[in-house]
PDB file of N, CA and C in Angstrom:
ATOM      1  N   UNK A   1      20.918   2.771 -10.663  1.00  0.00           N
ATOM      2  CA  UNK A   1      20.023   3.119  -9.585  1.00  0.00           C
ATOM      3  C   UNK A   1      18.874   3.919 -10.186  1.00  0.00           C
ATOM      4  N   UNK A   2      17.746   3.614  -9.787  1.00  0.00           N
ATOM      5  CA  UNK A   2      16.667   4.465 -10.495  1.00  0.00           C
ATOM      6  C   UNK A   2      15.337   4.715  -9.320  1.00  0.00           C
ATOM      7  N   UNK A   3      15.024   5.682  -9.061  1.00  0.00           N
ATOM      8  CA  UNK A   3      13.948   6.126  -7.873  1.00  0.00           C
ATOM      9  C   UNK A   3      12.823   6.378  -8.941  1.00  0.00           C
ATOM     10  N   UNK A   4      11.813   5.757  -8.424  1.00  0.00           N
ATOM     11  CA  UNK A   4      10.537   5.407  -9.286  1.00  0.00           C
ATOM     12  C   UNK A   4       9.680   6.928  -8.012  1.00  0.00           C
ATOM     13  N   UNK A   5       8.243   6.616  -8.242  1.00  0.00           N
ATOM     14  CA  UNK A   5       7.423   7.210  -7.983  1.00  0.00           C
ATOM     15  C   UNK A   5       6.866   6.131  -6.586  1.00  0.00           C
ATOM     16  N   UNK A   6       6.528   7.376  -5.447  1.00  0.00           N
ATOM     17  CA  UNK A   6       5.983   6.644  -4.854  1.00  0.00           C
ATOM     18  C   UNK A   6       4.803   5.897  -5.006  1.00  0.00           C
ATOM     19  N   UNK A   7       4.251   6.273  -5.523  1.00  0.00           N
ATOM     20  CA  UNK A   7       2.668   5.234  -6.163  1.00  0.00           C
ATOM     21  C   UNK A   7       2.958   4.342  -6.827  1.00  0.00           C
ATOM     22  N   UNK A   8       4.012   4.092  -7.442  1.00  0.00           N
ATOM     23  CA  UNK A   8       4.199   2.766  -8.290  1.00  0.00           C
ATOM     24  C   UNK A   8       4.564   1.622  -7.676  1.00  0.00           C
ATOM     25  N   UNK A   9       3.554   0.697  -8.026  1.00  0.00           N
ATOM     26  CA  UNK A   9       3.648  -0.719  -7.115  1.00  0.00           C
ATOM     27  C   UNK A   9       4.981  -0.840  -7.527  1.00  0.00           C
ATOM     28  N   UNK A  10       5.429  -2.183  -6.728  1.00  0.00           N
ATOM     29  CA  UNK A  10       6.961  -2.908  -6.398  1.00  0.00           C
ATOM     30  C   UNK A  10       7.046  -3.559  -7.908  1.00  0.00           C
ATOM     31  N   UNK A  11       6.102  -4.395  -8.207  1.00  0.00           N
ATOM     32  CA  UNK A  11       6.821  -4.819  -9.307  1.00  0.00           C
ATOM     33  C   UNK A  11       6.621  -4.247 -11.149  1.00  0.00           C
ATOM     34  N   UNK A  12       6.482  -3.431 -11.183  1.00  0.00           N
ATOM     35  CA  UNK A  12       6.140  -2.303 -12.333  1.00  0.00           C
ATOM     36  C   UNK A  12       7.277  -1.712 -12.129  1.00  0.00           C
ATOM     37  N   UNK A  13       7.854  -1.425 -10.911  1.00  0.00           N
ATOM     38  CA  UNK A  13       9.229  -0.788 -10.734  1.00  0.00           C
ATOM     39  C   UNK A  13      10.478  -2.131 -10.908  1.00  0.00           C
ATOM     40  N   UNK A  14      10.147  -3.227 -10.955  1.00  0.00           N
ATOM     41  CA  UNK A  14      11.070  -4.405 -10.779  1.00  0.00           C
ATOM     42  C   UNK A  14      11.236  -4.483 -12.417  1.00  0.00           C
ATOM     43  N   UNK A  15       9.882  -3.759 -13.460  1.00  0.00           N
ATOM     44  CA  UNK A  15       9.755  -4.853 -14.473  1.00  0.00           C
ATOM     45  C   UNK A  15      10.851  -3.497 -15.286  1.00  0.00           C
ATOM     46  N   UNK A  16      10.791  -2.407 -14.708  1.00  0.00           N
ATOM     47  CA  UNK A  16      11.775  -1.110 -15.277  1.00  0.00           C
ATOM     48  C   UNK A  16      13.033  -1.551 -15.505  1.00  0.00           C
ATOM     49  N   UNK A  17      13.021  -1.912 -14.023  1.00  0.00           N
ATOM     50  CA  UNK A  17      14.703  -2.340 -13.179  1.00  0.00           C
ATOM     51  C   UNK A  17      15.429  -3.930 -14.284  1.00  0.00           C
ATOM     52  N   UNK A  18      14.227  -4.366 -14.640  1.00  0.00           N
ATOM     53  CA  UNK A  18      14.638  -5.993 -14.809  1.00  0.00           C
ATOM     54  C   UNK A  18      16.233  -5.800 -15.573  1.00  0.00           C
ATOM     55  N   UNK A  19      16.601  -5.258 -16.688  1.00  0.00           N
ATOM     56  CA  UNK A  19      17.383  -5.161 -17.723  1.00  0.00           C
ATOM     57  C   UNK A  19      18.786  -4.865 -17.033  1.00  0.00           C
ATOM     58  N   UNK A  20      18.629  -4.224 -15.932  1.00  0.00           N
ATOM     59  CA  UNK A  20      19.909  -3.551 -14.867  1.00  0.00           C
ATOM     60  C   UNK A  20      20.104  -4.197 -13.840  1.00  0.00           C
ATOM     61  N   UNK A  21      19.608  -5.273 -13.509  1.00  0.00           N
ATOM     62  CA  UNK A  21      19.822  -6.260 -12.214  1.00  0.00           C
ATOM     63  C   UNK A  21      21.093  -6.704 -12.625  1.00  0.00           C
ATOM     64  N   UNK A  22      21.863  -6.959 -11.383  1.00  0.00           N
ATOM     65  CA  UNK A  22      23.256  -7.875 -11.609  1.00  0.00           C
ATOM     66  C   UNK A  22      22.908  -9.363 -12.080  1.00  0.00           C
ATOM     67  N   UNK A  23      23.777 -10.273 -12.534  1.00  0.00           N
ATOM     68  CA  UNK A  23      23.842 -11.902 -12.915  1.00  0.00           C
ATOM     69  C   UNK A  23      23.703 -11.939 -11.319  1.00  0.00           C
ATOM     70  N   UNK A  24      22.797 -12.895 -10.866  1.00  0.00           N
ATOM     71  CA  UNK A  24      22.932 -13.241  -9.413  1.00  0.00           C
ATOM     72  C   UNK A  24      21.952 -14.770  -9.306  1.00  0.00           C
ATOM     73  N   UNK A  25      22.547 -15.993  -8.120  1.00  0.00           N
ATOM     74  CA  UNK A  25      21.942 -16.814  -7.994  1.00  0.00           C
ATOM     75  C   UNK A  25      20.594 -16.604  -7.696  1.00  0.00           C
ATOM     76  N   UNK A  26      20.224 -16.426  -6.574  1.00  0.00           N
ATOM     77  CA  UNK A  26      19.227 -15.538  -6.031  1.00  0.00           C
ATOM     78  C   UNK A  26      18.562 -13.955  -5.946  1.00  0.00           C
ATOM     79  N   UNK A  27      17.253 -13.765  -5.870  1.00  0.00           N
ATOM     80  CA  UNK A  27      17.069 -12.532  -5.971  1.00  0.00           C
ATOM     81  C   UNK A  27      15.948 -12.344  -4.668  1.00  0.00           C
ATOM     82  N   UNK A  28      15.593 -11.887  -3.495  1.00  0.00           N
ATOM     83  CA  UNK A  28      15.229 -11.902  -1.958  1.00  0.00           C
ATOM     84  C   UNK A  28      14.309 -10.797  -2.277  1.00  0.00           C
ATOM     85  N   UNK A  29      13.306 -10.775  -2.073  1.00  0.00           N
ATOM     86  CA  UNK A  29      12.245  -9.598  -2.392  1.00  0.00           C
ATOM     87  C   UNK A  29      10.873 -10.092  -1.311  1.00  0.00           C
ATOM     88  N   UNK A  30       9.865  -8.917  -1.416  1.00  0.00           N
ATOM     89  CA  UNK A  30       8.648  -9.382  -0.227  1.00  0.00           C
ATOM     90  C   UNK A  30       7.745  -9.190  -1.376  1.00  0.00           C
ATOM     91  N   UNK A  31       6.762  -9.743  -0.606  1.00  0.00           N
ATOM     92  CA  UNK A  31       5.478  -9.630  -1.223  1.00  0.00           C
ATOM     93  C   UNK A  31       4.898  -9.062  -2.308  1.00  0.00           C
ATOM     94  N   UNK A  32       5.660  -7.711  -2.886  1.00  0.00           N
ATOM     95  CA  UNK A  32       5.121  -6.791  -3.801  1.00  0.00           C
ATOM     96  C   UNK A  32       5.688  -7.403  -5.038  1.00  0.00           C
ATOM     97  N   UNK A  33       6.451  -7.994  -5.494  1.00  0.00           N
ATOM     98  CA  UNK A  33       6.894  -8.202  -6.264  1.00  0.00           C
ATOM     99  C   UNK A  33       6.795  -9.726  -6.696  1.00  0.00           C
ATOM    100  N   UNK A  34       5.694 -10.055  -6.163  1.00  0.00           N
ATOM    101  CA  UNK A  34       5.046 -11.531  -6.466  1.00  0.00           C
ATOM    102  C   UNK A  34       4.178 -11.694  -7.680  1.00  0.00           C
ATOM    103  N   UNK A  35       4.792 -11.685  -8.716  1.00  0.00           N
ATOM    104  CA  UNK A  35       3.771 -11.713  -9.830  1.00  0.00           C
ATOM    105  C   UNK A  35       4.427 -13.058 -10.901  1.00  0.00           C
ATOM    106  N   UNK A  36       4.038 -13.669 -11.677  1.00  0.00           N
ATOM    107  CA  UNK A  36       4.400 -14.851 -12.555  1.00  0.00           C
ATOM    108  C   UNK A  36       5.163 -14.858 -13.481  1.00  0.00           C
ATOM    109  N   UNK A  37       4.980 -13.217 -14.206  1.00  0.00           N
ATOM    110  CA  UNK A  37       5.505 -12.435 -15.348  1.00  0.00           C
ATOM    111  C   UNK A  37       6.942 -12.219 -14.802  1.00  0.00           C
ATOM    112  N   UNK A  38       7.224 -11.924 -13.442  1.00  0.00           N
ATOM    113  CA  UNK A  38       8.592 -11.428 -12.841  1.00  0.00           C
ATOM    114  C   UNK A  38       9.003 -12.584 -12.788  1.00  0.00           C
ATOM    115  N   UNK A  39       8.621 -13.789 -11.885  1.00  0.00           N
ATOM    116  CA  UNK A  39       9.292 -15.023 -11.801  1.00  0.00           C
ATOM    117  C   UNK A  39       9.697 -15.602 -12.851  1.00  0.00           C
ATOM    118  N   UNK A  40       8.805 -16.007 -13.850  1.00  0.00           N
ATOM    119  CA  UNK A  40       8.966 -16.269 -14.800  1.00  0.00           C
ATOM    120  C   UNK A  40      10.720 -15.697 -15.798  1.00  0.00           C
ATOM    121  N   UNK A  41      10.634 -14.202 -15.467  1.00  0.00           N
ATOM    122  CA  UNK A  41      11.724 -13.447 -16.170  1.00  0.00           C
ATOM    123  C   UNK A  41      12.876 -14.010 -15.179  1.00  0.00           C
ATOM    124  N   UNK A  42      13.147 -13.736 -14.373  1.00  0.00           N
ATOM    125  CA  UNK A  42      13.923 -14.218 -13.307  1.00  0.00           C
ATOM    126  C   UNK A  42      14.814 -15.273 -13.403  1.00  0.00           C
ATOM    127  N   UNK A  43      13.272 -16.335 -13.662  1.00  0.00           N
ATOM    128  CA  UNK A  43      13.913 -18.080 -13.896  1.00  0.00           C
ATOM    129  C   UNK A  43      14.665 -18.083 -14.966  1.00  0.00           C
ATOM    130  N   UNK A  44      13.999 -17.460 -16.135  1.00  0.00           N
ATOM    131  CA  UNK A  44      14.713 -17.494 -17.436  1.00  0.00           C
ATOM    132  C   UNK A  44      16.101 -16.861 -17.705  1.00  0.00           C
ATOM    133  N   UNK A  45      16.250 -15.988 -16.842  1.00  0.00           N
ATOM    134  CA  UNK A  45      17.864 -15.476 -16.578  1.00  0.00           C
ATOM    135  C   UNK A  45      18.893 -16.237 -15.587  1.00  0.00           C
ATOM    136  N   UNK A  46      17.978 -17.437 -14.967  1.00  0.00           N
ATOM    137  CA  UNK A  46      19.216 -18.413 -14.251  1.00  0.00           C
ATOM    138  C   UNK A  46      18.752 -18.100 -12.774  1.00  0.00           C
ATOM    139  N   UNK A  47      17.990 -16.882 -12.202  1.00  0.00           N
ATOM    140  CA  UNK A  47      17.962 -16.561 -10.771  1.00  0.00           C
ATOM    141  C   UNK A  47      16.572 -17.339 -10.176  1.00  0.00           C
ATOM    142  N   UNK A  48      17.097 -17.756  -9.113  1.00  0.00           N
ATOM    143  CA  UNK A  48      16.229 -18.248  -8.374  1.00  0.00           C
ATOM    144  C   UNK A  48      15.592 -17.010  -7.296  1.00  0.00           C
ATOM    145  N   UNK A  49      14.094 -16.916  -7.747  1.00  0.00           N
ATOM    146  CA  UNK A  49      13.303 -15.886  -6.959  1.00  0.00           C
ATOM    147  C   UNK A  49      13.250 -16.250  -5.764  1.00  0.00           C
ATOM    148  N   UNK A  50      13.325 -15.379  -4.408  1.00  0.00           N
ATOM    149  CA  UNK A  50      13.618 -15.907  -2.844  1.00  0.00           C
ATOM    150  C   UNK A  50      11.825 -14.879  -2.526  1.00  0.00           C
ATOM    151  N   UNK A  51      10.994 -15.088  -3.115  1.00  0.00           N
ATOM    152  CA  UNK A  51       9.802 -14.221  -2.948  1.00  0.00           C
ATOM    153  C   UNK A  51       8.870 -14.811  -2.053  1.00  0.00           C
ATOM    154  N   UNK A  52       8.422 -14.342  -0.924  1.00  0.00           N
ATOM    155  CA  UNK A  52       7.278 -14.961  -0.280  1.00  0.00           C
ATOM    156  C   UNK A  52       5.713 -14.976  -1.427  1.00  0.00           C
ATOM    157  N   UNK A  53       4.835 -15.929  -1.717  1.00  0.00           N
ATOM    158  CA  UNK A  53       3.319 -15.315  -2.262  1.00  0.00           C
ATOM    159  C   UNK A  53       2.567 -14.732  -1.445  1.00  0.00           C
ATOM    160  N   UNK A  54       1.945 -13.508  -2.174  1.00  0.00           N
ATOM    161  CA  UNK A  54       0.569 -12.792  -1.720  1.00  0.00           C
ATOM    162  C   UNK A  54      -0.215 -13.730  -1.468  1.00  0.00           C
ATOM    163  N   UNK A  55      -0.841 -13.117  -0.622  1.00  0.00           N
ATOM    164  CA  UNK A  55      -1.878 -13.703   0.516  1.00  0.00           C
ATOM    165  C   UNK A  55      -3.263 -14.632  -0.683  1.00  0.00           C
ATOM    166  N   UNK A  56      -3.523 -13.429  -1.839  1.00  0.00           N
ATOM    167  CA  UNK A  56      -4.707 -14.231  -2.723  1.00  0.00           C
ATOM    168  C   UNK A  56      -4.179 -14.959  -4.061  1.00  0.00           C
ATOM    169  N   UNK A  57      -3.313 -15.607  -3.643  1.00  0.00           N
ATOM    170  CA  UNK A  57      -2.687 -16.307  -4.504  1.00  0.00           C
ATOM    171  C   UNK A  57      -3.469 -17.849  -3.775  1.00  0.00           C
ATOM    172  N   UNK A  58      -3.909 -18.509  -5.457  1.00  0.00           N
ATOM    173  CA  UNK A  58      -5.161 -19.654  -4.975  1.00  0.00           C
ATOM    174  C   UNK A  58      -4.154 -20.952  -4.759  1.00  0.00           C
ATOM    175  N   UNK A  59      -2.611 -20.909  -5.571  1.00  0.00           N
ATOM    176  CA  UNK A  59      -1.485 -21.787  -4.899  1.00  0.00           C
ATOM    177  C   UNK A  59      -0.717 -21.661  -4.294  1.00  0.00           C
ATOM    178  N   UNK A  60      -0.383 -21.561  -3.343  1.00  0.00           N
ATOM    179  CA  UNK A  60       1.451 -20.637  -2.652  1.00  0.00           C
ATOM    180  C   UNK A  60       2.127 -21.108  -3.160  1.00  0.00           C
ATOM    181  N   UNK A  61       3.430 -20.773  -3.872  1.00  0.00           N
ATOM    182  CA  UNK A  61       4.822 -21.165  -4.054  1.00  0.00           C
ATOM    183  C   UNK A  61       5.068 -21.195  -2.908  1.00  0.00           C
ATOM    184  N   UNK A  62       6.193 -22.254  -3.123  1.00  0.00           N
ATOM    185  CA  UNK A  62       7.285 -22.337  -2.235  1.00  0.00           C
ATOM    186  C   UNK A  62       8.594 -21.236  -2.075  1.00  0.00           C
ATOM    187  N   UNK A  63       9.042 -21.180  -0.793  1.00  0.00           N
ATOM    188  CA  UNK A  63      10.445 -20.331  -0.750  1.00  0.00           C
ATOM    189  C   UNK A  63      11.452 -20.429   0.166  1.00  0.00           C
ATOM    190  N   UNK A  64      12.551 -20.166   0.327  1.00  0.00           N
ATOM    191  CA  UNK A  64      13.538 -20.104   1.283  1.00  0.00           C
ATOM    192  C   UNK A  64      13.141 -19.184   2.274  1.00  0.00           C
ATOM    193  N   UNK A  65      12.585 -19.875   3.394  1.00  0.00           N
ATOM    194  CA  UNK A  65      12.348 -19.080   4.324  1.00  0.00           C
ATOM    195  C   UNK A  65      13.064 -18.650   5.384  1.00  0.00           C
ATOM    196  N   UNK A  66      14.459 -19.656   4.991  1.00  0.00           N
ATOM    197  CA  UNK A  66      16.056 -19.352   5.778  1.00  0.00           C
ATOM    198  C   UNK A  66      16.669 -17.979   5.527  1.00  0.00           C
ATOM    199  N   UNK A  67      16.322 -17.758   3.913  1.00  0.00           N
ATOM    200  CA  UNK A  67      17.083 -17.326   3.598  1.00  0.00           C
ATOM    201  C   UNK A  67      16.390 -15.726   3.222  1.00  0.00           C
ATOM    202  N   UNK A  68      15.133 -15.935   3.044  1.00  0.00           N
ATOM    203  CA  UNK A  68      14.698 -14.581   2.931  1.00  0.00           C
ATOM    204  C   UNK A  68      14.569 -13.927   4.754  1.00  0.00           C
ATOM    205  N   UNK A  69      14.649 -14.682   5.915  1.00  0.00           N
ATOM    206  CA  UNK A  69      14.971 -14.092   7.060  1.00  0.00           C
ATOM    207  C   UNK A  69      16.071 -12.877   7.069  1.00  0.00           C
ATOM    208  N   UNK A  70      17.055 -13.111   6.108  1.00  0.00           N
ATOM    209  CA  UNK A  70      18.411 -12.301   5.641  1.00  0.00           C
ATOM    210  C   UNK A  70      17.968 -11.096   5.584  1.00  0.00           C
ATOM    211  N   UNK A  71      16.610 -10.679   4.642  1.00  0.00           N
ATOM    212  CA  UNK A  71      16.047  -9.457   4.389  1.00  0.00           C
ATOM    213  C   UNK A  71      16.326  -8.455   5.081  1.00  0.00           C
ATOM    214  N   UNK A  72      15.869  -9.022   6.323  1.00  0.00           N
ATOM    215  CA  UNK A  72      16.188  -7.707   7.878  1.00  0.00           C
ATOM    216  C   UNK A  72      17.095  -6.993   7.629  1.00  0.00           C
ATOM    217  N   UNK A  73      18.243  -7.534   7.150  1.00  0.00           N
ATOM    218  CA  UNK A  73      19.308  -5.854   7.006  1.00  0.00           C
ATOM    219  C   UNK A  73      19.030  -5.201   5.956  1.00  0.00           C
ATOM    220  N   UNK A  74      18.681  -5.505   4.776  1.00  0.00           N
ATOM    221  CA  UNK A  74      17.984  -4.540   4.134  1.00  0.00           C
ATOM    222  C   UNK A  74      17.085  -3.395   4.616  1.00  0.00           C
ATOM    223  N   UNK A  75      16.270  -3.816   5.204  1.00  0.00           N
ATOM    224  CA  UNK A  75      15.021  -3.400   5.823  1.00  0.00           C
ATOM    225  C   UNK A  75      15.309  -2.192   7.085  1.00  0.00           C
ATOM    226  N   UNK A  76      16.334  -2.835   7.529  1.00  0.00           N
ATOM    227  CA  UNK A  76      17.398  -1.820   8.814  1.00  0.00           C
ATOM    228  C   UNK A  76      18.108  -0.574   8.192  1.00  0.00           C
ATOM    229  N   UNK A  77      18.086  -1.108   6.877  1.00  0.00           N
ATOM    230  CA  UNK A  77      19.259   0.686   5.678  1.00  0.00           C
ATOM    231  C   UNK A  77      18.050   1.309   6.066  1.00  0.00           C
ATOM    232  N   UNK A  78      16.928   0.707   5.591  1.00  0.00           N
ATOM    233  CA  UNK A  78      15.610   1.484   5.666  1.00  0.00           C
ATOM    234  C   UNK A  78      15.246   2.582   6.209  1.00  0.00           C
ATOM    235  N   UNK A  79      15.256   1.310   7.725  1.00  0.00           N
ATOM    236  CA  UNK A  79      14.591   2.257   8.680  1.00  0.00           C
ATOM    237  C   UNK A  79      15.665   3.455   9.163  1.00  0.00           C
ATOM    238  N   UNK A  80      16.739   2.922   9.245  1.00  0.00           N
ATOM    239  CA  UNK A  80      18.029   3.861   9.305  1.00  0.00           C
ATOM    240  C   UNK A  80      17.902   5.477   8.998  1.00  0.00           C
ATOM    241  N   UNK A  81      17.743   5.160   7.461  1.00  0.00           N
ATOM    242  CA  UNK A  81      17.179   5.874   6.215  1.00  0.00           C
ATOM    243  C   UNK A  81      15.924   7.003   6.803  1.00  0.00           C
ATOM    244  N   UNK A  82      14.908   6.501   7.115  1.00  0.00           N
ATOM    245  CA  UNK A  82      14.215   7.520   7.324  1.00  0.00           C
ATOM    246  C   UNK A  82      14.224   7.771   8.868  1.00  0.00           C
ATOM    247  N   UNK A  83      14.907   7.916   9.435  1.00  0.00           N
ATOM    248  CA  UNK A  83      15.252   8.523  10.844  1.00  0.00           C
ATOM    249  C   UNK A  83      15.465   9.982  10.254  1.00  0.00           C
ATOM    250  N   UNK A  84      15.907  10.396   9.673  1.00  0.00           N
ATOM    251  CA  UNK A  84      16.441  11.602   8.803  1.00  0.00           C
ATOM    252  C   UNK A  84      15.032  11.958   8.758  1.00  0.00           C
ATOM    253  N   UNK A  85      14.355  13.142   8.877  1.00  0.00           N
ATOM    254  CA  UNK A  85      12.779  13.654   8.654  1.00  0.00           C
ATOM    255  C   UNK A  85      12.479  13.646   7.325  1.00  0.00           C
ATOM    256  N   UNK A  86      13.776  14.513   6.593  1.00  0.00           N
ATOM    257  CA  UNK A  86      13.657  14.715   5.327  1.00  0.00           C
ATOM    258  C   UNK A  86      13.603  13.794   4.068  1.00  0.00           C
ATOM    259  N   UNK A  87      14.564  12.661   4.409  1.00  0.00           N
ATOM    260  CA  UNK A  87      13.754  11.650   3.703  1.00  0.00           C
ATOM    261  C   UNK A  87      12.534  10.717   4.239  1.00  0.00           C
ATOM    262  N   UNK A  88      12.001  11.263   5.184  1.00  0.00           N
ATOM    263  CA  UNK A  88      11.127  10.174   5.254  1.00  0.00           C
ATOM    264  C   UNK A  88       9.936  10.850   4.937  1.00  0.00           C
ATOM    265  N   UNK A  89       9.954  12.059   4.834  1.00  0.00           N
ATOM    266  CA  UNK A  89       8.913  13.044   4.365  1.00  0.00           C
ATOM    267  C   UNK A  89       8.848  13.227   2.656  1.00  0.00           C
ATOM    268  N   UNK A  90      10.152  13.023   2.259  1.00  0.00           N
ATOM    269  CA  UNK A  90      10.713  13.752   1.108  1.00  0.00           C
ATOM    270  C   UNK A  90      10.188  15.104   0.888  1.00  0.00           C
ATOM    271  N   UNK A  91      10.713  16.073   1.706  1.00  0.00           N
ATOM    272  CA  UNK A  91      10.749  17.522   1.713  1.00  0.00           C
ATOM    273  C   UNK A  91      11.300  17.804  -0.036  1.00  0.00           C
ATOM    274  N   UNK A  92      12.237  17.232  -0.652  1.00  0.00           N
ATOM    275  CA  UNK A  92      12.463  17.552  -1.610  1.00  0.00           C
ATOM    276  C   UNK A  92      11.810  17.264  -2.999  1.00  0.00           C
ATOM    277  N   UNK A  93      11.433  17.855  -3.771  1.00  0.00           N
ATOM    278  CA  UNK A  93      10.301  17.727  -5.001  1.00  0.00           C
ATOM    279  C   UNK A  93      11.579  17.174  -6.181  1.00  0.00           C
ATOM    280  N   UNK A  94      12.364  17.743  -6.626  1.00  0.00           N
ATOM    281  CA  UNK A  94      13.395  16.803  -7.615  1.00  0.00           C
ATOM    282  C   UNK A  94      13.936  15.610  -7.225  1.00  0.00           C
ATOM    283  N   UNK A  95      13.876  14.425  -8.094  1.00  0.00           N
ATOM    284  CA  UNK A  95      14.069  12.846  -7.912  1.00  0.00           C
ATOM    285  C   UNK A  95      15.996  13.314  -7.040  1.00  0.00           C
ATOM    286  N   UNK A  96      16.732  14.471  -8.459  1.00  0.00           N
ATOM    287  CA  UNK A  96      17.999  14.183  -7.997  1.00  0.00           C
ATOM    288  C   UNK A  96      18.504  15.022  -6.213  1.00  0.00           C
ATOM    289  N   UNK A  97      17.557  15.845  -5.958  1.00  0.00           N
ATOM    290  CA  UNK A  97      18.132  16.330  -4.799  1.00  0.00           C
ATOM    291  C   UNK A  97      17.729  15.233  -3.274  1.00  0.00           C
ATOM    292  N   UNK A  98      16.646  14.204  -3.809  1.00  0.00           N
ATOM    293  CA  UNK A  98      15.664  13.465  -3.026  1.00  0.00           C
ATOM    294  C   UNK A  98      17.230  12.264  -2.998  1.00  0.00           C
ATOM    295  N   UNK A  99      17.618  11.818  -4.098  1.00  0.00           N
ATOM    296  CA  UNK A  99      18.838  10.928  -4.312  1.00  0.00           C
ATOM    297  C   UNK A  99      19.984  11.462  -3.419  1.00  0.00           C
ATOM    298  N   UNK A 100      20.228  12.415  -3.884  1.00  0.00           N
ATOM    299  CA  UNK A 100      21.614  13.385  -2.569  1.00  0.00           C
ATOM    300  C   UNK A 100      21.311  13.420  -1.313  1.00  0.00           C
ATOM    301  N   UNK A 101      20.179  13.519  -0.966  1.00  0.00           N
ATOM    302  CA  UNK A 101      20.103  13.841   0.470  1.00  0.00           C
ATOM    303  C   UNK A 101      19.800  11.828   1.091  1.00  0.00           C
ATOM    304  N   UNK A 102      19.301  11.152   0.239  1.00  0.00           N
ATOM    305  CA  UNK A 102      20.071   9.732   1.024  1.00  0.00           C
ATOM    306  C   UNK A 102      21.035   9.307   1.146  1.00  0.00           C
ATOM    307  N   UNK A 103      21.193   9.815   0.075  1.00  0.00           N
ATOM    308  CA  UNK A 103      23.246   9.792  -0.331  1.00  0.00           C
ATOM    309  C   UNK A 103      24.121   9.931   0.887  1.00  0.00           C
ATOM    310  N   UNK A 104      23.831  11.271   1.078  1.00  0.00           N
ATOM    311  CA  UNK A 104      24.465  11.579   2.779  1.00  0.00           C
ATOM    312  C   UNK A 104      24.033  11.040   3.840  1.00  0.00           C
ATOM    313  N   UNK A 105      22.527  10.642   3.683  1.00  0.00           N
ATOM    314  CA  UNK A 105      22.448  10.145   5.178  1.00  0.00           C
ATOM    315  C   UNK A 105      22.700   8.652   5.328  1.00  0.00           C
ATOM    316  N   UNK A 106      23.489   7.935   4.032  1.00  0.00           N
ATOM    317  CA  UNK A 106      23.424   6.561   4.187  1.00  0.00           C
ATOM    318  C   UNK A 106      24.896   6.670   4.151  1.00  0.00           C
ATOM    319  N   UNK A 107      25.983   7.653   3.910  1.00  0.00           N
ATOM    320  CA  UNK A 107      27.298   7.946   4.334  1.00  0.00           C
ATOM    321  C   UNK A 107      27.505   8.175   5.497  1.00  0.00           C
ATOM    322  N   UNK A 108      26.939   9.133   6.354  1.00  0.00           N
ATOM    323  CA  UNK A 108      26.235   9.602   7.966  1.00  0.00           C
ATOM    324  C   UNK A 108      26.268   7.700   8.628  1.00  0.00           C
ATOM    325  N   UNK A 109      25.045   7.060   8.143  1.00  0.00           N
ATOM    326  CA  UNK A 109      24.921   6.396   8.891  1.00  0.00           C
ATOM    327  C   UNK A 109      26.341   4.708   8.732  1.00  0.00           C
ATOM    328  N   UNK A 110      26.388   5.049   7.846  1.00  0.00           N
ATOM    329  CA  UNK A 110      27.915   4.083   7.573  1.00  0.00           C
ATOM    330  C   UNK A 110      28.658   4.671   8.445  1.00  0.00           C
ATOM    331  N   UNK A 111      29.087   5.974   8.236  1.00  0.00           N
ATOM    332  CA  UNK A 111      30.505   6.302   9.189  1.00  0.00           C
ATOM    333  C   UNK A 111      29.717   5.780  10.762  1.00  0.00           C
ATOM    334  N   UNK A 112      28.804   6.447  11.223  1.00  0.00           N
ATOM    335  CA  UNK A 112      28.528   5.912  12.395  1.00  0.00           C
ATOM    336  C   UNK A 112      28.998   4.741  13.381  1.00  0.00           C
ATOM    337  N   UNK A 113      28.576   3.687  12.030  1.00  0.00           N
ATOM    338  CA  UNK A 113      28.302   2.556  12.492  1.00  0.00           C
ATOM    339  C   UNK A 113      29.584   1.785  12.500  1.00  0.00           C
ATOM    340  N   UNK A 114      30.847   2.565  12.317  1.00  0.00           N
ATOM    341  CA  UNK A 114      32.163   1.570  12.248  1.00  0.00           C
ATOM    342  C   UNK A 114      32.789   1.593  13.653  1.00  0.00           C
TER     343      UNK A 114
END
C-alpha cells in the first residue's frame, strides 16, 4: 500500500505502484491513468487494461464498458471514506497517521455495514 501526494497525477502514482500490483486478468481504472506507457506495461505482464480514453486522445481505445460499470463499489469505499471530515480534509500532516485514521474509518464502516 503506498499513499502518494495529493498533486500527483493517477498515473505517475500507477507507474510507482506498477512493480507491487497483484498477477491479475484485468486491471479497471478511470481516466487518469490512460497513458500508452501504462498500457503498454500492463499488456506486457498478461493484464488486460479495463481503462476508459481521455477525452484528447485523437483515437479512442476500446473497453469493457460492462465491466468497468463494476467500478462503482470502489468509488462507494470512497465516498464512504470521506464522510469522516478528517479524512476528507486530511487534518493530519504525516502520510502514517493520515493511513491510521482510514484504517479505522474503513473498519467503522465494514462493521457497520454487516
Amino acid at each position: 500500500m503506498m499513499l502518494t501526494e495529493g498533486q500527483m497525477s493517477d498515473h505517475k502514482g500507477a507507474r510507482l505502484m506498477f512493480h507491487a500490483l497483484p498477477k491479475a486478468r484485468t486491471l479497471i481504472a478511470d481516466k487518469g491513468y490512460d497513458s500508452d506507457d501504462f498500457r503498454e506495461a500492463l499488456k506486457a505482464r498478461g493484464t488486460e487494461p479495463c481503462i476508459p480514453p481521455r477525452r484528447n486522445r485523437k483515437e479512442p481505445l476500446d473497453y469493457d464498458k460492462a465491466l468497468y460499470r463494476k467500478r462503482h463499489k470502489i468509488e462507494n469505499l470512497f465516498a464512504k471514506l470521506k464522510d469522516w471530515r478528517r479524512i476528507a480534509t486530511r487534518y493530519d500532516r504525516c502520510a502514517h497517521a493520515f493511513f491510521s485514521a482510514i484504517c479505522i474509518a474503513a473498519a467503522v464502516a465494514f462493521f457497520l455495514n454487516q
